[in-house]
Protein backbone atom coordinates (compact mmCIF):
# COMPACT_ATOMS: atom_id res chain seq x y z
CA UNK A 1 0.00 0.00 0.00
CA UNK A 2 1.48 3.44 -0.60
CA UNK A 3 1.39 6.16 1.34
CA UNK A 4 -1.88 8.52 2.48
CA UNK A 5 -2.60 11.36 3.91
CA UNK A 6 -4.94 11.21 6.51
CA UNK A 7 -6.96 14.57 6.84
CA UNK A 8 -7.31 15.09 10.54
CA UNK A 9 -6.25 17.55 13.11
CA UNK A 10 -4.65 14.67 15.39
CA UNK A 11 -2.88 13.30 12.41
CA UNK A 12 0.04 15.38 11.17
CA UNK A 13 0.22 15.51 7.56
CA UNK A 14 3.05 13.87 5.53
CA UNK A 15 4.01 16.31 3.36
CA UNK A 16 2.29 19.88 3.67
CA UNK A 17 1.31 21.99 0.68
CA UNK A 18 2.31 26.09 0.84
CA UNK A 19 1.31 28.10 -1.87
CA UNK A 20 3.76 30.54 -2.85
CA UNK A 21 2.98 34.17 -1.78
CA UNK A 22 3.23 35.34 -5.62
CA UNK A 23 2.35 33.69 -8.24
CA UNK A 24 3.63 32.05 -11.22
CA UNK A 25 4.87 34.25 -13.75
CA UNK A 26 3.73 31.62 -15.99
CA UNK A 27 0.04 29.51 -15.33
CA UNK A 28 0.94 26.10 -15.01
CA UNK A 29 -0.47 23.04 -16.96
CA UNK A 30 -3.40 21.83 -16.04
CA UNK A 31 -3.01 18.36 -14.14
CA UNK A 32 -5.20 15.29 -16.08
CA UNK A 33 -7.76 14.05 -12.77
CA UNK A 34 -6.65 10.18 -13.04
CA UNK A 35 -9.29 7.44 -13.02
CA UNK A 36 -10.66 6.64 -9.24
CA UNK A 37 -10.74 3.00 -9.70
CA UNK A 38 -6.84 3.28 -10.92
CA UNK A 39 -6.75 5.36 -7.96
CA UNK A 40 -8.13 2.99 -5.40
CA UNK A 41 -5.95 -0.02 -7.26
CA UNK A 42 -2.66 1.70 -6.37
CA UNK A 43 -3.37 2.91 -2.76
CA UNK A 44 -5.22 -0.51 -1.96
CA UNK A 45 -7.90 -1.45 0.60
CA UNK A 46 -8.68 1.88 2.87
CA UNK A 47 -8.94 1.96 6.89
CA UNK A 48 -12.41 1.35 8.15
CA UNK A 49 -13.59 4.69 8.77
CA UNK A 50 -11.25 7.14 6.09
CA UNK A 51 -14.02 8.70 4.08
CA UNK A 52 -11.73 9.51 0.57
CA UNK A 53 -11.88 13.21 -0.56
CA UNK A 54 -9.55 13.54 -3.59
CA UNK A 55 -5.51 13.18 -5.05
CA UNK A 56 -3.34 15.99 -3.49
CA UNK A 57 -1.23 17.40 -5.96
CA UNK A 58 1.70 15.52 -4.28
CA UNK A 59 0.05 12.14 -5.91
CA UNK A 60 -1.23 11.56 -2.21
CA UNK A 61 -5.22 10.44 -1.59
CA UNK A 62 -6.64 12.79 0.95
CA UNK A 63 -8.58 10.83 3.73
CA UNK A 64 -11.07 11.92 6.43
CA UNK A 65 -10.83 9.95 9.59
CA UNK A 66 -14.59 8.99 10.50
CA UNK A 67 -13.09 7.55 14.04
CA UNK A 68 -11.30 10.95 14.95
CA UNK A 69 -14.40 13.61 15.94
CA UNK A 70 -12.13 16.30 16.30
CA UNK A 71 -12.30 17.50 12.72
CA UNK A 72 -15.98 18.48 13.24
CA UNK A 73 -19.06 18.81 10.42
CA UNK A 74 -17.42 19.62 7.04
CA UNK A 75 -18.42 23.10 5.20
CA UNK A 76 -18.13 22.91 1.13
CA UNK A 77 -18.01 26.50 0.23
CA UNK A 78 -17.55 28.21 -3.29
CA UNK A 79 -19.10 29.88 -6.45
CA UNK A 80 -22.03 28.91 -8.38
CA UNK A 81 -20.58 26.15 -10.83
CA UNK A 82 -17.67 25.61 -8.44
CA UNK A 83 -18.73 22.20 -8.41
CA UNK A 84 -20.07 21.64 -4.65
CA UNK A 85 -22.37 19.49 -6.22
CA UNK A 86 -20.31 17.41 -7.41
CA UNK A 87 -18.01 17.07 -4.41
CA UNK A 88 -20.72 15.56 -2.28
CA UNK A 89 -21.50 13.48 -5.41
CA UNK A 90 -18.01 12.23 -5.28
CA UNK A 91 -17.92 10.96 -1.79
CA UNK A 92 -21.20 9.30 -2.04
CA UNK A 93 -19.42 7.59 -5.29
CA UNK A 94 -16.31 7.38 -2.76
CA UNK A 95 -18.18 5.43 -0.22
CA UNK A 96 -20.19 2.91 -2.40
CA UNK A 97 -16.88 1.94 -3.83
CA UNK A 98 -14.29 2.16 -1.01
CA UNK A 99 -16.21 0.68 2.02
CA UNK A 100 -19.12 -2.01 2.25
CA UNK A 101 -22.91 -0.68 4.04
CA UNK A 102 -22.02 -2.39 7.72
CA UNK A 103 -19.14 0.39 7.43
CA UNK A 104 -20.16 3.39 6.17
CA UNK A 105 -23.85 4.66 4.81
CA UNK A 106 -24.99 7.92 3.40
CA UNK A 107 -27.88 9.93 2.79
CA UNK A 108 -28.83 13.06 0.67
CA UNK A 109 -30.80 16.37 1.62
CA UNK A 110 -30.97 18.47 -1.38
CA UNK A 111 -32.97 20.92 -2.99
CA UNK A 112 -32.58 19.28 -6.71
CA UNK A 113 -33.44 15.73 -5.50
CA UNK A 114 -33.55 15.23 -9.44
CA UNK A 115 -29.56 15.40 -9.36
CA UNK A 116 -29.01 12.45 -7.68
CA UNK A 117 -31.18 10.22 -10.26
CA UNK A 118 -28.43 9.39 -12.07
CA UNK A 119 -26.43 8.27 -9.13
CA UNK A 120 -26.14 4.41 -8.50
CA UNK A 121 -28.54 3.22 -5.62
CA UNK A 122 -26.63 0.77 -4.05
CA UNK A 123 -27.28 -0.10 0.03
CA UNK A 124 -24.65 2.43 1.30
CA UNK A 125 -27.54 4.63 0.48
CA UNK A 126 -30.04 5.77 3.05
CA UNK A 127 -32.37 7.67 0.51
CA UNK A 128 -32.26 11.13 -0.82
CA UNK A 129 -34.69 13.93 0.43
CA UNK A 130 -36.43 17.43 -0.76
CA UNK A 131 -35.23 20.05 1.53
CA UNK A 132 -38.25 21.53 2.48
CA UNK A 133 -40.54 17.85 2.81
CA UNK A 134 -41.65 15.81 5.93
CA UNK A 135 -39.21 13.19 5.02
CA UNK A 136 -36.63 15.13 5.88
CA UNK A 137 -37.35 15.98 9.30
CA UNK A 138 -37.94 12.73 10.26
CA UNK A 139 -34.62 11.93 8.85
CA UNK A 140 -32.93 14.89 10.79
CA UNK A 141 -34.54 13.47 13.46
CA UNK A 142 -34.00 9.97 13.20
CA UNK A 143 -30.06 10.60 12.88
CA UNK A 144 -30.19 12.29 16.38
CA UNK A 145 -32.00 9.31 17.56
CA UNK A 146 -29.42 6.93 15.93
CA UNK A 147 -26.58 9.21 17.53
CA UNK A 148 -27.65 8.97 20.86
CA UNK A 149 -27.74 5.40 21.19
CA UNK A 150 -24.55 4.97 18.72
CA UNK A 151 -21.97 4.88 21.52
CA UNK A 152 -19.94 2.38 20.76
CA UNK A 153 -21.08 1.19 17.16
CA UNK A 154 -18.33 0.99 14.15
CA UNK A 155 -20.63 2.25 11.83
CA UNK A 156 -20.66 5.79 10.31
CA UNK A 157 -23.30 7.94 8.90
CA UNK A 158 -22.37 10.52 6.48
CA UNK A 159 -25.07 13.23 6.09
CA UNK A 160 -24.71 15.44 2.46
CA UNK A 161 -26.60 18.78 2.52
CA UNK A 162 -26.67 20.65 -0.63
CA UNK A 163 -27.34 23.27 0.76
CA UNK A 164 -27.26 25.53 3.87
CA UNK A 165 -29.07 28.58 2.67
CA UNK A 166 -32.48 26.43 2.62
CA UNK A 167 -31.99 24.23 5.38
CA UNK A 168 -31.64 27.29 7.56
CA UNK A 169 -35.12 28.02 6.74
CA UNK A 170 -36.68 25.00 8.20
CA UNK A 171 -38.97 24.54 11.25
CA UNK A 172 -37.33 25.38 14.54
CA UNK A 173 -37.13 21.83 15.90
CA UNK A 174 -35.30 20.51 12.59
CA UNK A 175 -32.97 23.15 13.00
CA UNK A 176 -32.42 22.26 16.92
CA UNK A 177 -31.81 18.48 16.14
CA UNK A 178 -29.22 19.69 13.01
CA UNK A 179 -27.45 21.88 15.42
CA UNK A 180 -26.96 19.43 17.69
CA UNK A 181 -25.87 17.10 15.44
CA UNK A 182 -23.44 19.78 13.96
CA UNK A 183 -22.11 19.86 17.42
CA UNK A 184 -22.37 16.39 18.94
CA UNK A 185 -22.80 13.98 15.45
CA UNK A 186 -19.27 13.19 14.82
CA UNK A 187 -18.54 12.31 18.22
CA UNK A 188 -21.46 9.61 17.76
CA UNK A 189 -20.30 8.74 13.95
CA UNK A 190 -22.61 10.63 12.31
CA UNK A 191 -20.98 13.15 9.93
CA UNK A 192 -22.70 16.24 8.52
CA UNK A 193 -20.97 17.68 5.56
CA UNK A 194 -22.70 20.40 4.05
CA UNK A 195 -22.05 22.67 0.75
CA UNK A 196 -23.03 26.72 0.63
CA UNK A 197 -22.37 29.41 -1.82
CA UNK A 198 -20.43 31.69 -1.28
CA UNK A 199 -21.74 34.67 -2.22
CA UNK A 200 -24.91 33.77 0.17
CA UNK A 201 -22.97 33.03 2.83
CA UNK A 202 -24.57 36.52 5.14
CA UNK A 203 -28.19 34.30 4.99
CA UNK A 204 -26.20 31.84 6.90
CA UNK A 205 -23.22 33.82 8.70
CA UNK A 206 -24.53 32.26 12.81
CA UNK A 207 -24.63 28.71 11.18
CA UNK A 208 -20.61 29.31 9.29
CA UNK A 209 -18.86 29.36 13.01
CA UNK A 210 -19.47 26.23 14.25
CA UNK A 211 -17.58 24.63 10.89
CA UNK A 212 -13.76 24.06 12.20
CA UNK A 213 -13.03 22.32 8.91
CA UNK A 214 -13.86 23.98 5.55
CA UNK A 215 -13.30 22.75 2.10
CA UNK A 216 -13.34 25.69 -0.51
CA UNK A 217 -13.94 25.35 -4.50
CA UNK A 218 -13.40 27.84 -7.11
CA UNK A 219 -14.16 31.73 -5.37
CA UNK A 220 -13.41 34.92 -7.70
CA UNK A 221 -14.32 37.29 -4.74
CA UNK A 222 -11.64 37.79 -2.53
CA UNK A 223 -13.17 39.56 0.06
CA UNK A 224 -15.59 36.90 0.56
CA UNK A 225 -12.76 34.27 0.43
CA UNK A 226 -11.38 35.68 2.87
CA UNK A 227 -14.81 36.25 5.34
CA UNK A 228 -15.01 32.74 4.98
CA UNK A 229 -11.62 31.57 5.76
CA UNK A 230 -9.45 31.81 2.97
CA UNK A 231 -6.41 34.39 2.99
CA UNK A 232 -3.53 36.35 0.24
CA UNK A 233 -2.18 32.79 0.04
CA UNK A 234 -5.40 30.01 -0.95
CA UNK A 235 -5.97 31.84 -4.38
CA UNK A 236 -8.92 30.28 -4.41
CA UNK A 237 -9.53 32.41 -7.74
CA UNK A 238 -7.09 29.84 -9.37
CA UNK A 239 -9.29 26.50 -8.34
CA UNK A 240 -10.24 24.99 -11.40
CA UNK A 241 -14.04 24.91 -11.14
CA UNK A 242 -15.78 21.48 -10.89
CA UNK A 243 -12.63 19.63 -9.69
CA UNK A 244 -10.14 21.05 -7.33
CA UNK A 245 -10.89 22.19 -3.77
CA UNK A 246 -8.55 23.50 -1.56
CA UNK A 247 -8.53 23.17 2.55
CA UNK A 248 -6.14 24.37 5.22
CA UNK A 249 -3.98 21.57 6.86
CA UNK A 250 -1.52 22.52 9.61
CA UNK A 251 -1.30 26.28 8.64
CA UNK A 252 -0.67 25.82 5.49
CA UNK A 253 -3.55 24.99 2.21
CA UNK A 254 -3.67 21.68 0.80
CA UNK A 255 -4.81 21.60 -3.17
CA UNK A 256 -6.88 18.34 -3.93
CA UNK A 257 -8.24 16.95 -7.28
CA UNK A 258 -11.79 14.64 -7.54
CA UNK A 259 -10.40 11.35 -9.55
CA UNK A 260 -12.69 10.73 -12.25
CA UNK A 261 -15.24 7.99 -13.19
């Protein structure tokens, strides 16, 4: 098995990423997103709980720890088009291919439910759900229930949101049980990981705190790159939109690509 880079902030990364504080005086090539199941040949079977993100630019896979809670609820932030979409698309690809059901399962609130049509339905998934429909309280609230008495189970849930603006519009006790499971969920192996755009990000500004870990796509604005977390040094202007994200790793920003399928 070669080597990976676990994604955690008890986990010290194996070889960090800084972006140089000016840029290129010529653009660079664009790198060719290799194949994920070429991908997943090299590196070999994952640990139980890594949830698989993307390739670093160093060749590394980037891996979420599912065990470790101290990472916290994910944020997915960037443009329209970015592709924050497609991210959460990704890992529920990611999952269905790295790990079997008893390990990790998934489920979908979203306010294109017709997105996800396309997607394979295999039993990693829990179901997907309209933002704004009874379904998806009781699954908000079913989660917390599963949390609670999840204190010892292997098993991980991985919620995808797409996206914050409207969930912050639902019914006060919805919004209780996702706050709590914001706060509380990984602890209990349930894992919220939810994408926003950017330039809404003032309807949502009380929810953005409580995200320690934020992944960013493709954001022209500096200004609001930098309200959300980004500094001189992510150029997250220079992403290329739809598959390369960017996150902060031990003070310094790791680039990632989304292997293709």
């Amino acid at each position: 098995m070669t080597t990976t880079r676990q994604f955690s902030l008890t986990l010290a990364a194996l070889s960090e990423l800084k972006l140089e504080q000016t840029p290129a005086r010529f653009p660079q090539p664009t790198p060719v997103a290799p194949n994920l199941g070429g991908v997943l040949a090299e590196i070999g079977p994952l640990p139980r709980g890594a949830l698989f993100l993307g390739i670093a630019s160093d060749g590394l896979p980037v891996l979420l720890n599912l065990h470790d809670p101290l990472p916290g609820p994910m944020l997915v932030v960037g443009d329209a088009g970015a592709g924050k979409t497609a991210f959460l698309q990704f890992l529920a690809r990611s999952i269905s291919q790295t790990h079997t059901e008893q390990d990790i399962q998934y489920g979908v609130i979203t306010d294109r439910p017709e997105d996800w049509d396309a997607m394979e339905k295999t039993p990693h998934r829990v179901g997907v759900f309209p933002t704004n429909h009874a379904t998806t309280h009781d699954f908000i609230k079913s989660l917390v229930s599963w949390a609670h008495a999840n204190k010892s189970a292997q098993q991980s849930v991985v919620v995808l949101i797409d996206n914050l603006e409207s969930i912050a519009k639902l019914d006060m006790e919805t919004l209780q049980n996702l706050r709590w499971l914001l706060l509380r969920g990984p602890s209990r192996r349930v894992w919220p990981i939810i994408a926003m755009n950017a330039e809404r990000y003032g309807q949502v500004i009380s929810w953005i705190e409580i995200f320690r870990t934020r992944v960013f796509a493709h954001m022209a604005n500096q200004q609001i790159a930098e309200s959300l977390g980004g500094d001189k040094t992510s150029a997250l202007d220079q992403l290329e939109a739809g598959v390369q994200f960017s996150l902060r790793e031990a003070g310094s920003w790791l680039r990632f690509w989304l292997p293709s399928f």
